[in-house]
PDB file of N, CA and C in Angstrom:
ATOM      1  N   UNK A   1     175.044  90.550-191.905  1.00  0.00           N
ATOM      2  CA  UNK A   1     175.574  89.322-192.492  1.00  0.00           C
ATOM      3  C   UNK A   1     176.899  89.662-193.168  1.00  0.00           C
ATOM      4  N   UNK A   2     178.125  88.604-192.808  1.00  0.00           N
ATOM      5  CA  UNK A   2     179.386  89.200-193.147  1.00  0.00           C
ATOM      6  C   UNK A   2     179.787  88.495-195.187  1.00  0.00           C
ATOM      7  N   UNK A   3     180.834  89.041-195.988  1.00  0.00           N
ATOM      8  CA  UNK A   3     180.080  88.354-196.985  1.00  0.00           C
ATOM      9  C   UNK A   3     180.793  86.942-196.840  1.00  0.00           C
ATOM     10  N   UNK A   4     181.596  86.561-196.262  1.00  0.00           N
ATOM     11  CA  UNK A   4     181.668  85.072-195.840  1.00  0.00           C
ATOM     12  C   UNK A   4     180.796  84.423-195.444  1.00  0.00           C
ATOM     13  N   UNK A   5     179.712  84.985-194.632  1.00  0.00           N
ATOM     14  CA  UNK A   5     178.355  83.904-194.451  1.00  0.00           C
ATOM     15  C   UNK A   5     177.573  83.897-195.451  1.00  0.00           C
ATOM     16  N   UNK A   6     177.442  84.942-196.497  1.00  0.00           N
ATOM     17  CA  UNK A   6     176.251  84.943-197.565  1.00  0.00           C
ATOM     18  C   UNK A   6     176.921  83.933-198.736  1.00  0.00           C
ATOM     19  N   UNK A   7     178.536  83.747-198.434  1.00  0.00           N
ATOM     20  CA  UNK A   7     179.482  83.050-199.454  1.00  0.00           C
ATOM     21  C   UNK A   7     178.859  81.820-199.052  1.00  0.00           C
ATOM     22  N   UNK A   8     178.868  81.259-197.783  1.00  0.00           N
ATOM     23  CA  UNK A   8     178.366  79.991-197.103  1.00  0.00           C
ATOM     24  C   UNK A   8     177.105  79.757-197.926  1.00  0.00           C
ATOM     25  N   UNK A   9     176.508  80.378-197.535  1.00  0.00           N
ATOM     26  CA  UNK A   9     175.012  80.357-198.294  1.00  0.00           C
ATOM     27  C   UNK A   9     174.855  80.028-199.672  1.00  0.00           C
ATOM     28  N   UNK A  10     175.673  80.809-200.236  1.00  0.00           N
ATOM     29  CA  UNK A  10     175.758  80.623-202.038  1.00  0.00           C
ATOM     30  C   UNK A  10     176.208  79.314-202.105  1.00  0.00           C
ATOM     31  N   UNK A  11     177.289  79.238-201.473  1.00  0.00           N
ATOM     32  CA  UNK A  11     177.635  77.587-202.004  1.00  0.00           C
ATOM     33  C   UNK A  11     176.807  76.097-201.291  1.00  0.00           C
ATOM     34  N   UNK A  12     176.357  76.577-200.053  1.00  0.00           N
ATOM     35  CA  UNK A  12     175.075  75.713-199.968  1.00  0.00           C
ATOM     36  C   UNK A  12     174.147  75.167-200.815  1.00  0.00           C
ATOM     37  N   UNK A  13     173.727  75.926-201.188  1.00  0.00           N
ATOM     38  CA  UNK A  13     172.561  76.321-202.003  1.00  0.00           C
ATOM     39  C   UNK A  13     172.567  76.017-203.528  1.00  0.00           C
ATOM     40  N   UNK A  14     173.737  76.480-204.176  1.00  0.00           N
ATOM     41  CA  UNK A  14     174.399  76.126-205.050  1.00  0.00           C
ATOM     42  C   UNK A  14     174.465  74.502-205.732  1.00  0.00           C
ATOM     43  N   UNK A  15     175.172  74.113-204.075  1.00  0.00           N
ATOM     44  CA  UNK A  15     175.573  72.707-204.266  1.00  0.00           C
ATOM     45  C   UNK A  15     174.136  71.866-204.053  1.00  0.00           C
ATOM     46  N   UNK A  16     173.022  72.023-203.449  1.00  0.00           N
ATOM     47  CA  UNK A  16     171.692  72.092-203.361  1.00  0.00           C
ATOM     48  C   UNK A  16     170.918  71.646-204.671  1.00  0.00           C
ATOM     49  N   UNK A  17     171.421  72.709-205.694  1.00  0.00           N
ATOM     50  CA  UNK A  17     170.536  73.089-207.251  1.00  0.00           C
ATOM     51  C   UNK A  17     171.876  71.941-207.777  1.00  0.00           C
ATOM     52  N   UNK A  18     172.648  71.655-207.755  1.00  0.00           N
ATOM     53  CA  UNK A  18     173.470  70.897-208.570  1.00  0.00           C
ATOM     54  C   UNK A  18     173.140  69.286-208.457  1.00  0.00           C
ATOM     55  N   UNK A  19     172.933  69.276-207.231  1.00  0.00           N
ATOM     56  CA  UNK A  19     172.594  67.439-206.908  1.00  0.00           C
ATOM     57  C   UNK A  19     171.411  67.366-207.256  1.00  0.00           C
ATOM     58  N   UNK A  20     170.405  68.095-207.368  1.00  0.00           N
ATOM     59  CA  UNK A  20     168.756  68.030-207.779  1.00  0.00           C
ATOM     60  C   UNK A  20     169.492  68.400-209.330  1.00  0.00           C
ATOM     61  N   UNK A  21     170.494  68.649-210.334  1.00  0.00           N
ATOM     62  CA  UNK A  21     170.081  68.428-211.331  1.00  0.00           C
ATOM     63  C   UNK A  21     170.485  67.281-211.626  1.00  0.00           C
ATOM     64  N   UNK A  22     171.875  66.976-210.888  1.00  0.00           N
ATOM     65  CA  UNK A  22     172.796  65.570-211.012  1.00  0.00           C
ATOM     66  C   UNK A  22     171.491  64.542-211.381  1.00  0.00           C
ATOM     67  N   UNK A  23     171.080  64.218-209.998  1.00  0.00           N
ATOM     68  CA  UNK A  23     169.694  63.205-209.739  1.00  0.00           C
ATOM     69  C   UNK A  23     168.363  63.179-210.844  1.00  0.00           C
ATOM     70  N   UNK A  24     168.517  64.087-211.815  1.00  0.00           N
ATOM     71  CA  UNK A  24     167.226  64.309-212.435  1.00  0.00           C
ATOM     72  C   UNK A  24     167.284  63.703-213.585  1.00  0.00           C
ATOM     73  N   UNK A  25     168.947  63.609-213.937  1.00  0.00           N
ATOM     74  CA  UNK A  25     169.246  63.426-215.363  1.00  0.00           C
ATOM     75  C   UNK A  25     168.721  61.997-215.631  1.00  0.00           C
ATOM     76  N   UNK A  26     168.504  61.701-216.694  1.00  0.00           N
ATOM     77  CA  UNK A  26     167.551  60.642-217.327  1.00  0.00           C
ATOM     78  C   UNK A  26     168.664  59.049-217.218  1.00  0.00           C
ATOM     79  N   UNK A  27     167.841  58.316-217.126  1.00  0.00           N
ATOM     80  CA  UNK A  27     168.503  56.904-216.760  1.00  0.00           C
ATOM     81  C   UNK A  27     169.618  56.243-217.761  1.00  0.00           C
ATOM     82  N   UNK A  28     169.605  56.814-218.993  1.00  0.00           N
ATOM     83  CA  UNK A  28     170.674  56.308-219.824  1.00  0.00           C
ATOM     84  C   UNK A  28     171.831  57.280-219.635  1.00  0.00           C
ATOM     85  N   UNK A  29     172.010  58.482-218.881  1.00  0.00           N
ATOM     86  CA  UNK A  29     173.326  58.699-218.600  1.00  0.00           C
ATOM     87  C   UNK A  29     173.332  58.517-216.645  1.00  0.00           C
ATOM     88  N   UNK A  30     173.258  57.802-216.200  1.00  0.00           N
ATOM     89  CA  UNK A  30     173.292  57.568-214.557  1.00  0.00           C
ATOM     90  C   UNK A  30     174.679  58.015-214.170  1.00  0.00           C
ATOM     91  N   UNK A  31     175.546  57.142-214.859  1.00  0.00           N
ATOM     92  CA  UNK A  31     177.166  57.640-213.792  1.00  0.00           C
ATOM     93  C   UNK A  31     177.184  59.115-214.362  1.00  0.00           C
ATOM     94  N   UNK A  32     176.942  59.418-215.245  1.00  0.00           N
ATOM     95  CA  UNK A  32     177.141  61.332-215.369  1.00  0.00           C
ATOM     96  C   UNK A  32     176.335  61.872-214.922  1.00  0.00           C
ATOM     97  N   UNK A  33     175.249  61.628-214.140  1.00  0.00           N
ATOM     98  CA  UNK A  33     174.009  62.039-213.436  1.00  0.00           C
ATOM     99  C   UNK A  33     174.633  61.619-211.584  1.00  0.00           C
ATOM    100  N   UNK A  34     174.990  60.711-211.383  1.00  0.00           N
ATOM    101  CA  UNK A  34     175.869  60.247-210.119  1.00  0.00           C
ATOM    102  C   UNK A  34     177.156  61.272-209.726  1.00  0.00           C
ATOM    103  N   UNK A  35     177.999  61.471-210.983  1.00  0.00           N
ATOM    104  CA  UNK A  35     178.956  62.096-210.785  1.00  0.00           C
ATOM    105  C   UNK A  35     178.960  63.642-210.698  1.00  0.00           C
ATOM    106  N   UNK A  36     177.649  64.279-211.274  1.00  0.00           N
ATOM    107  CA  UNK A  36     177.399  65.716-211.135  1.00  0.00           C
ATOM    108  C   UNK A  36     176.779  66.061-209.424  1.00  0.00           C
ATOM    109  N   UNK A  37     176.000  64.750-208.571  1.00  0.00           N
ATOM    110  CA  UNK A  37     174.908  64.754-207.507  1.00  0.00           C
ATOM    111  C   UNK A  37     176.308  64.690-206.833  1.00  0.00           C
ATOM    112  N   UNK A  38     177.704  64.029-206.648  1.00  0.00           N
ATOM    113  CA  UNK A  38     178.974  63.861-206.042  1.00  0.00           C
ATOM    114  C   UNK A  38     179.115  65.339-206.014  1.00  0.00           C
ATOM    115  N   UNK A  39     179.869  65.593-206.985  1.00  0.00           N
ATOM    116  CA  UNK A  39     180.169  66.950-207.308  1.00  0.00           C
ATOM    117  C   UNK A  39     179.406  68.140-206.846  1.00  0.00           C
ATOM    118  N   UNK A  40     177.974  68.290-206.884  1.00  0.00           N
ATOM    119  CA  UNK A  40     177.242  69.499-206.055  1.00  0.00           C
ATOM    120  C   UNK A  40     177.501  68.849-204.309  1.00  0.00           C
ATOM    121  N   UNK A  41     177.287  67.876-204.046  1.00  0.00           N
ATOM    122  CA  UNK A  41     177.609  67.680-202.365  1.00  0.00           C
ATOM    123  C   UNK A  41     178.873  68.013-202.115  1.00  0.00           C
ATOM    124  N   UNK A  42     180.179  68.004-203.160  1.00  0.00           N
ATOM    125  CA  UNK A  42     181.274  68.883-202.024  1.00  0.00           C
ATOM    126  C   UNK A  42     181.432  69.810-202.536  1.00  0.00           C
ATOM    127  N   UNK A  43     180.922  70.702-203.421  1.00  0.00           N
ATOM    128  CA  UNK A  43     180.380  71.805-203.361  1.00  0.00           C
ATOM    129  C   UNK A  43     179.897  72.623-202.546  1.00  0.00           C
ATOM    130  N   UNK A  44     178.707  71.339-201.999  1.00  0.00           N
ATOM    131  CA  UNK A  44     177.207  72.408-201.019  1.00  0.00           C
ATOM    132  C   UNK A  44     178.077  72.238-199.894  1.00  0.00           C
ATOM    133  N   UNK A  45     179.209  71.149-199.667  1.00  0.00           N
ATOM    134  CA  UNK A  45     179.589  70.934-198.184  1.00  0.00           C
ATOM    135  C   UNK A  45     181.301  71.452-198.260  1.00  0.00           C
ATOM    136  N   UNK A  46     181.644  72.216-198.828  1.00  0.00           N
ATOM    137  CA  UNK A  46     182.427  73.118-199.266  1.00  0.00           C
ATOM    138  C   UNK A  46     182.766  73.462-197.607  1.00  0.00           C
ATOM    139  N   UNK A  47     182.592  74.602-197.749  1.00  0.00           N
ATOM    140  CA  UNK A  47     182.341  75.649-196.171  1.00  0.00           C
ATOM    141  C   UNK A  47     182.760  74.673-195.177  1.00  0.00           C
ATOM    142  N   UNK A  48     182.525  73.608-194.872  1.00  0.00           N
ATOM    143  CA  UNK A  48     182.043  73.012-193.483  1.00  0.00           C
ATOM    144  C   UNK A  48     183.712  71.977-193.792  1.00  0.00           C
ATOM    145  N   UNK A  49     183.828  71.594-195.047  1.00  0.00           N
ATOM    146  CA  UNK A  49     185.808  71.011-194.959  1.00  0.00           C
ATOM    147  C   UNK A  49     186.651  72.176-195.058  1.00  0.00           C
ATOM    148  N   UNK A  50     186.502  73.269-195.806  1.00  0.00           N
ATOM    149  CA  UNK A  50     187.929  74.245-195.027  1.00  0.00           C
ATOM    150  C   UNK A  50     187.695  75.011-193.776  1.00  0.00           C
ATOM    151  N   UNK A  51     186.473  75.183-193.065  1.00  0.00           N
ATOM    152  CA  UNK A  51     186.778  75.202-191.700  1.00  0.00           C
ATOM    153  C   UNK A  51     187.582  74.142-191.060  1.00  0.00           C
ATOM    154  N   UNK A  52     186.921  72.840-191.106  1.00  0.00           N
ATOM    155  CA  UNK A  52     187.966  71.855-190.206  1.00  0.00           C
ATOM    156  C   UNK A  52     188.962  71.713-190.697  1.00  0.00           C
ATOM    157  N   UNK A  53     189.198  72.037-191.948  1.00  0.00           N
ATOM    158  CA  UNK A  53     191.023  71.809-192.312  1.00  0.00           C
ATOM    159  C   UNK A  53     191.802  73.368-191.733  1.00  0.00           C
ATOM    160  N   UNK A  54     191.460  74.022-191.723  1.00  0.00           N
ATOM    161  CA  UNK A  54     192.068  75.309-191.461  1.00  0.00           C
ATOM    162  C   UNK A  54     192.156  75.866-189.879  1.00  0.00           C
ATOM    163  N   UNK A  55     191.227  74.938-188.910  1.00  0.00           N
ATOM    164  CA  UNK A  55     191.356  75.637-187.197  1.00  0.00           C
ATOM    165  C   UNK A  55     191.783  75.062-186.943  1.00  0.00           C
ATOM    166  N   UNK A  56     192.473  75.708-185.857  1.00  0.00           N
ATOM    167  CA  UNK A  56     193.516  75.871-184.958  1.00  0.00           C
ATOM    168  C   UNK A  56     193.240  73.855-184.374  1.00  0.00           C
ATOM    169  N   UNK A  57     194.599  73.396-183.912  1.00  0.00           N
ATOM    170  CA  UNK A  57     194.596  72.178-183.485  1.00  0.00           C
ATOM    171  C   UNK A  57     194.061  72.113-181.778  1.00  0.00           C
ATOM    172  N   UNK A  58     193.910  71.656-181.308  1.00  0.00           N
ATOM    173  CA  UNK A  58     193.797  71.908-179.752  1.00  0.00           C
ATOM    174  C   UNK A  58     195.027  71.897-179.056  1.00  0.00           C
ATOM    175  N   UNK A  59     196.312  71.620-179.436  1.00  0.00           N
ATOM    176  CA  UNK A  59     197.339  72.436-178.740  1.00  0.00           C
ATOM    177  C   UNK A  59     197.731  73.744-179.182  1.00  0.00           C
ATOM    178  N   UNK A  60     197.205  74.228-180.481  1.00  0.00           N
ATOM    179  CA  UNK A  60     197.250  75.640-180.545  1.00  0.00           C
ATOM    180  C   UNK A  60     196.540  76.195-179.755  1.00  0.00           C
ATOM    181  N   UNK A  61     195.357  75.916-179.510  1.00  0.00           N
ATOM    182  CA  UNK A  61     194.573  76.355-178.625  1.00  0.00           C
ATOM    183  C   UNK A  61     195.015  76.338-177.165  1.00  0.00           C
ATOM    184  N   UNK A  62     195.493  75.654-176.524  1.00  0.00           N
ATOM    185  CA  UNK A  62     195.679  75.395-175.524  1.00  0.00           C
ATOM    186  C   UNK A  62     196.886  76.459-174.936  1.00  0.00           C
ATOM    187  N   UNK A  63     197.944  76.141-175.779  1.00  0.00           N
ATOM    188  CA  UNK A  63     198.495  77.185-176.244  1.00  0.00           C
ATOM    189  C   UNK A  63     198.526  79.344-176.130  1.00  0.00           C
ATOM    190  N   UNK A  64     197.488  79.240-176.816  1.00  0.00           N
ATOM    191  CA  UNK A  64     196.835  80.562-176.823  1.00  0.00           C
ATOM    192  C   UNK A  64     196.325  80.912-175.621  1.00  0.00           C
ATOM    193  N   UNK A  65     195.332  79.661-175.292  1.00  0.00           N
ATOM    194  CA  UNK A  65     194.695  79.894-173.416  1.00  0.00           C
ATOM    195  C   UNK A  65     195.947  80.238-172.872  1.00  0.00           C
ATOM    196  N   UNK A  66     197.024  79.491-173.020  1.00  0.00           N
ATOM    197  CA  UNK A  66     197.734  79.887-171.714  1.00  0.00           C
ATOM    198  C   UNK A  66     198.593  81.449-171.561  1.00  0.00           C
ATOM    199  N   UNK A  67     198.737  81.601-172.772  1.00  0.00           N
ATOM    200  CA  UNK A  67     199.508  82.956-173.269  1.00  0.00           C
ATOM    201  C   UNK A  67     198.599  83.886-172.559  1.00  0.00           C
ATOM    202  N   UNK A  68     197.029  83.806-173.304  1.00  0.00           N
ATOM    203  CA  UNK A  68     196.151  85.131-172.900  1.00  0.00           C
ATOM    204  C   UNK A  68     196.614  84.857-170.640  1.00  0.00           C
ATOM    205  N   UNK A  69     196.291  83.839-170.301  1.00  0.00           N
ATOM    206  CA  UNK A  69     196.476  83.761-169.127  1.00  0.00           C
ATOM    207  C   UNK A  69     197.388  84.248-168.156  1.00  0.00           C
ATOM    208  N   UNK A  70     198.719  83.865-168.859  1.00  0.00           N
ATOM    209  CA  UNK A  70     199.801  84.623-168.605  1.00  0.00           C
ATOM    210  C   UNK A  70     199.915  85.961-168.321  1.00  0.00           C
ATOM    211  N   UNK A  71     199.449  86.451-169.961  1.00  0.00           N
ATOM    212  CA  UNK A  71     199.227  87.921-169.743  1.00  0.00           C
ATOM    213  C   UNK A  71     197.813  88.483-168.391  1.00  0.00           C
ATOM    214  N   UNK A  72     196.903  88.193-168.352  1.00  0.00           N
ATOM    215  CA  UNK A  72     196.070  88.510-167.589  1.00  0.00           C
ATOM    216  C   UNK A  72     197.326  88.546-166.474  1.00  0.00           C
ATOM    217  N   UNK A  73     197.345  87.766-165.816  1.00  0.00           N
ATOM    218  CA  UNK A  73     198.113  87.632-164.549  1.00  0.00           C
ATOM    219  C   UNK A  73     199.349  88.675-164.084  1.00  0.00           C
ATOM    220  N   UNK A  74     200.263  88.554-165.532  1.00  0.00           N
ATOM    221  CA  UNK A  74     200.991  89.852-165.151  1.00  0.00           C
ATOM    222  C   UNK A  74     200.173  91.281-165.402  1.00  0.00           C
ATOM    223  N   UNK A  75     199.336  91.700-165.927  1.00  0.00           N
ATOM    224  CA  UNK A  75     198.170  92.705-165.527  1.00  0.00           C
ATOM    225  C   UNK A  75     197.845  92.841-164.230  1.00  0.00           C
ATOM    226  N   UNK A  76     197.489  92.003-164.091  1.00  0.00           N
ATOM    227  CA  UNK A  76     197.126  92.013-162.440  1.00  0.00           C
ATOM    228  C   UNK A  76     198.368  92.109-161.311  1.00  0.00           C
ATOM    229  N   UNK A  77     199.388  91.986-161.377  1.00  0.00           N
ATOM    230  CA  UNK A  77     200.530  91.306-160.977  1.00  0.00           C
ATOM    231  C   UNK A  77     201.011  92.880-160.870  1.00  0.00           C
ATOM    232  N   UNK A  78     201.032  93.834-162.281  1.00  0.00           N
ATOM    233  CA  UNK A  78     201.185  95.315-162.185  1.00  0.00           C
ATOM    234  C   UNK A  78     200.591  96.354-161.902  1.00  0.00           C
ATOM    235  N   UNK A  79     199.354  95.871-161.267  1.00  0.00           N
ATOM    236  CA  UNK A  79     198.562  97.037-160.514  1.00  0.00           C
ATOM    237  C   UNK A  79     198.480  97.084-158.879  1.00  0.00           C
ATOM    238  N   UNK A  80     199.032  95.805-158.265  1.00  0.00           N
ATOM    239  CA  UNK A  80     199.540  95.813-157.197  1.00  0.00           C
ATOM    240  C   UNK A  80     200.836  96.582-156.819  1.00  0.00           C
TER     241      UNK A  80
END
């Protein structure tokens, strides 16, 4: 396990124990009980928005395919 996945985990989990306390808090403070259960969900869902903000677009990608391709080809292209 790399410690970026056990990081995943912590803040899962984390954000997990935060919305179960958000939700628990007693009915005369609700919006500060609402706003802590907010707060542990982008927490727990942390991980899963800076992946999609941070990969590659699909013309980077596309991109890259064609480069590695390129290269393959002249590889091949120099052993003939």
């Amino acid at each position: 396990m790399t410690m970026g996945s056990f990081m995943t985990y912590v803040l899962h989990f984390s954000g997990l124990l935060v919305v179960i306390l958000g939700l628990s808090i007693k009915p005369k403070m609700k919006v500060l009980g609402l706003v802590i259960a907010v707060s542990g969900f982008l927490l727990g869902t942390s991980p899963v928005w800076y992946s999609a903000l941070t990969q590659p677009t699909d013309e980077e990608m596309y991109e890259a395919w064609r480069e590695q391709q390129r290269l393959h080809q002249e590889r091949m292209d120099n052993r003939q």
